[in-house]
Protein backbone atom coordinates (compact mmCIF):
# COMPACT_ATOMS: atom_id res chain seq x y z
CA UNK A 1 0.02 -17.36 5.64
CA UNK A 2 -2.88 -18.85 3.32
CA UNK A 3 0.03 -18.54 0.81
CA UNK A 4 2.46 -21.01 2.57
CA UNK A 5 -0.38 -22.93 4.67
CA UNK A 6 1.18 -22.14 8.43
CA UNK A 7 -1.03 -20.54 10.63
CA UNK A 8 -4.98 -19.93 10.86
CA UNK A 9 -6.90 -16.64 10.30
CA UNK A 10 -6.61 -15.87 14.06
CA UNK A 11 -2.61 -16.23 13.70
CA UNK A 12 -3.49 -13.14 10.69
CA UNK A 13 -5.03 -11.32 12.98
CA UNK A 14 -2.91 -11.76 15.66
CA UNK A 15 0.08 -10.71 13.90
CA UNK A 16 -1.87 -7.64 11.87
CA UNK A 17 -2.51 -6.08 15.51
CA UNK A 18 0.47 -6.74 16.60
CA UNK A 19 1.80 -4.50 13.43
CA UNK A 20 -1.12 -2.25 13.92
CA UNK A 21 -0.01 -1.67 17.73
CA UNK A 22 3.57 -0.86 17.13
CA UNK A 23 2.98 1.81 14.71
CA UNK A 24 0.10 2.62 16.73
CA UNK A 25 3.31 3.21 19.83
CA UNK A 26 5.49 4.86 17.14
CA UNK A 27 2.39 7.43 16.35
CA UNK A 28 2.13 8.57 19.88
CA UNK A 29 5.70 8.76 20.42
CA UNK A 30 6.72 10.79 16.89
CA UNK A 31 3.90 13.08 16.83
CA UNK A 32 4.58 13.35 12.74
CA UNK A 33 4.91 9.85 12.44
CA UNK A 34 4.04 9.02 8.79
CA UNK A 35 3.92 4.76 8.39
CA UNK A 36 5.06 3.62 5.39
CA UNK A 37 4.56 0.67 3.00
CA UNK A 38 8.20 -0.39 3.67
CA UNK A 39 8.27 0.42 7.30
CA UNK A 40 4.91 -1.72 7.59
CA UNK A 41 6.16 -4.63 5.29
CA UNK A 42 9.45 -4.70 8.21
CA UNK A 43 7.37 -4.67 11.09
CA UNK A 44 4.81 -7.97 9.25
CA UNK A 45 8.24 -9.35 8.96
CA UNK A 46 9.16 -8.74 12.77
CA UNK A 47 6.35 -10.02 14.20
CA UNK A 48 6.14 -13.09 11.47
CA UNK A 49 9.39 -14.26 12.74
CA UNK A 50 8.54 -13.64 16.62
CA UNK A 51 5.29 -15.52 16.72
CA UNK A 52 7.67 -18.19 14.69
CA UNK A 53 6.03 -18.31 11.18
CA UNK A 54 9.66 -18.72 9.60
CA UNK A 55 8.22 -20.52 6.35
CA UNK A 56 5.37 -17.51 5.66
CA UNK A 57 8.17 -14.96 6.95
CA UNK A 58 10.76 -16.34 4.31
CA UNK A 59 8.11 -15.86 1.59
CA UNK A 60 6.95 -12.63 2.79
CA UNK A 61 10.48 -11.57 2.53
CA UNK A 62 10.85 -13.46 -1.01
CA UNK A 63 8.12 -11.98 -2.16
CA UNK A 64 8.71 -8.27 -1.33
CA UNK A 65 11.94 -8.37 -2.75
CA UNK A 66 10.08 -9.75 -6.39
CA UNK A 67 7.78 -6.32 -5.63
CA UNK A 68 10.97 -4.40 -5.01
CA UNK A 69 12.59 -5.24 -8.47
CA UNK A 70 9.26 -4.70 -10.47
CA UNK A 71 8.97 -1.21 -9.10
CA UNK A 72 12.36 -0.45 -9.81
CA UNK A 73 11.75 -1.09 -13.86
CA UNK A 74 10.36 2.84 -14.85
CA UNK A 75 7.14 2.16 -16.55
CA UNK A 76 6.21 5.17 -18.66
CA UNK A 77 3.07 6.93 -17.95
CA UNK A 78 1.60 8.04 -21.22
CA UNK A 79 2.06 11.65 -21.86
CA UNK A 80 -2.29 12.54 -22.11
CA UNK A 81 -2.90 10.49 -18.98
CA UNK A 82 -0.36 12.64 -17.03
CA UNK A 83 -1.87 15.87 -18.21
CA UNK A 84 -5.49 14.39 -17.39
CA UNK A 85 -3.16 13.74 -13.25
CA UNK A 86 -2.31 17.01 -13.29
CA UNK A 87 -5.19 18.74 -14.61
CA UNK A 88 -7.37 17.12 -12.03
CA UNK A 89 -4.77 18.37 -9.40
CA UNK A 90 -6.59 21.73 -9.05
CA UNK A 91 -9.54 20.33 -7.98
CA UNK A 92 -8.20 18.98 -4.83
CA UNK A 93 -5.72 21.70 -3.98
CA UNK A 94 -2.94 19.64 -1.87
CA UNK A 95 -5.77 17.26 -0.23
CA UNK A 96 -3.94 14.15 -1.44
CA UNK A 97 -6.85 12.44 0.71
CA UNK A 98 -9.45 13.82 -0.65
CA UNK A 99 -7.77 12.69 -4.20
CA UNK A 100 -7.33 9.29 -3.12
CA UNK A 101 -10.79 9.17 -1.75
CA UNK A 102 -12.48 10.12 -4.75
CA UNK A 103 -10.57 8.16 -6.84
CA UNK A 104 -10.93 4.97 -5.08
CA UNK A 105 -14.57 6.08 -4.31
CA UNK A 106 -15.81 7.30 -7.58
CA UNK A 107 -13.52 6.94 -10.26
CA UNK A 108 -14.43 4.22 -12.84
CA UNK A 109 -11.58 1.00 -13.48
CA UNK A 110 -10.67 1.45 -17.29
CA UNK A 111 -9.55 -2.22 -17.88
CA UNK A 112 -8.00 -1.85 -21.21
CA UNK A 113 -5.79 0.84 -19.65
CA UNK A 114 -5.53 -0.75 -15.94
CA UNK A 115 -5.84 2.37 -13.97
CA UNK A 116 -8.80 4.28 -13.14
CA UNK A 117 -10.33 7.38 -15.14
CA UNK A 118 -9.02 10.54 -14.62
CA UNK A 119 -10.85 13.68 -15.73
CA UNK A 120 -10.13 17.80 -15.98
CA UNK A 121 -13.59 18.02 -15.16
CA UNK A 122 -14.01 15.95 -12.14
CA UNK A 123 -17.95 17.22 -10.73
């Protein structure tokens, strides 16, 4: 929305709840409900277009499909930074949140790489 200049912050937040409340209703419903990034980006479109933010919509929708092509180009992870991924595997055991937490939590940003350490010996 600050993108295309329609709507104000409380439109934002209007329209994130919204978003939030229907997966919220699909949660209850499917107790294994599992959102995900492309069933999110389709309900920010839905309710975009209901509240009648057609401009921010159509660039929303623009704008995810640019996204859509970059991820589809295979970028190749270098062969000692996906032995360092699944060394540090074993320290999480299957707790992919616990991963993700202490990776966004305590993992340092290696600019000249762009990604974030990973370590055999995470401590």
């Amino acid at each position: 929305m600050a993108a295309t200049g329609e709507g104000t912050r409380e439109d934002a937040i209007l329209v994130s709840h919204q978003v939030v409340g229907e997966l919220s209703r699909f949660a209850k419903k499917y107790k294994t409900f599992m959102p995900t990034v492309e069933g999110t980006q389709d309900s920010v479109e839905k309710y975009l277009i209901l509240n009648d933010f057609v401009k921010t919509a159509k660039a929303y929708i623009l704008y995810r499909d640019k996204r859509a092509q970059l991820r589809s180009v295979k970028v190749e992870i270098p062969e000692r930074v996906q032995k360092l991924a699944d060394e540090s595997k074993k320290y999480f055991e299957g707790n992919a949140l616990g991963e993700f937490v202490y990776l966004r939590t305590y993992a340092k940003w290696i600019p000249e790489e762009g990604r974030r350490e990973r370590s055999a010996k995470l401590q």
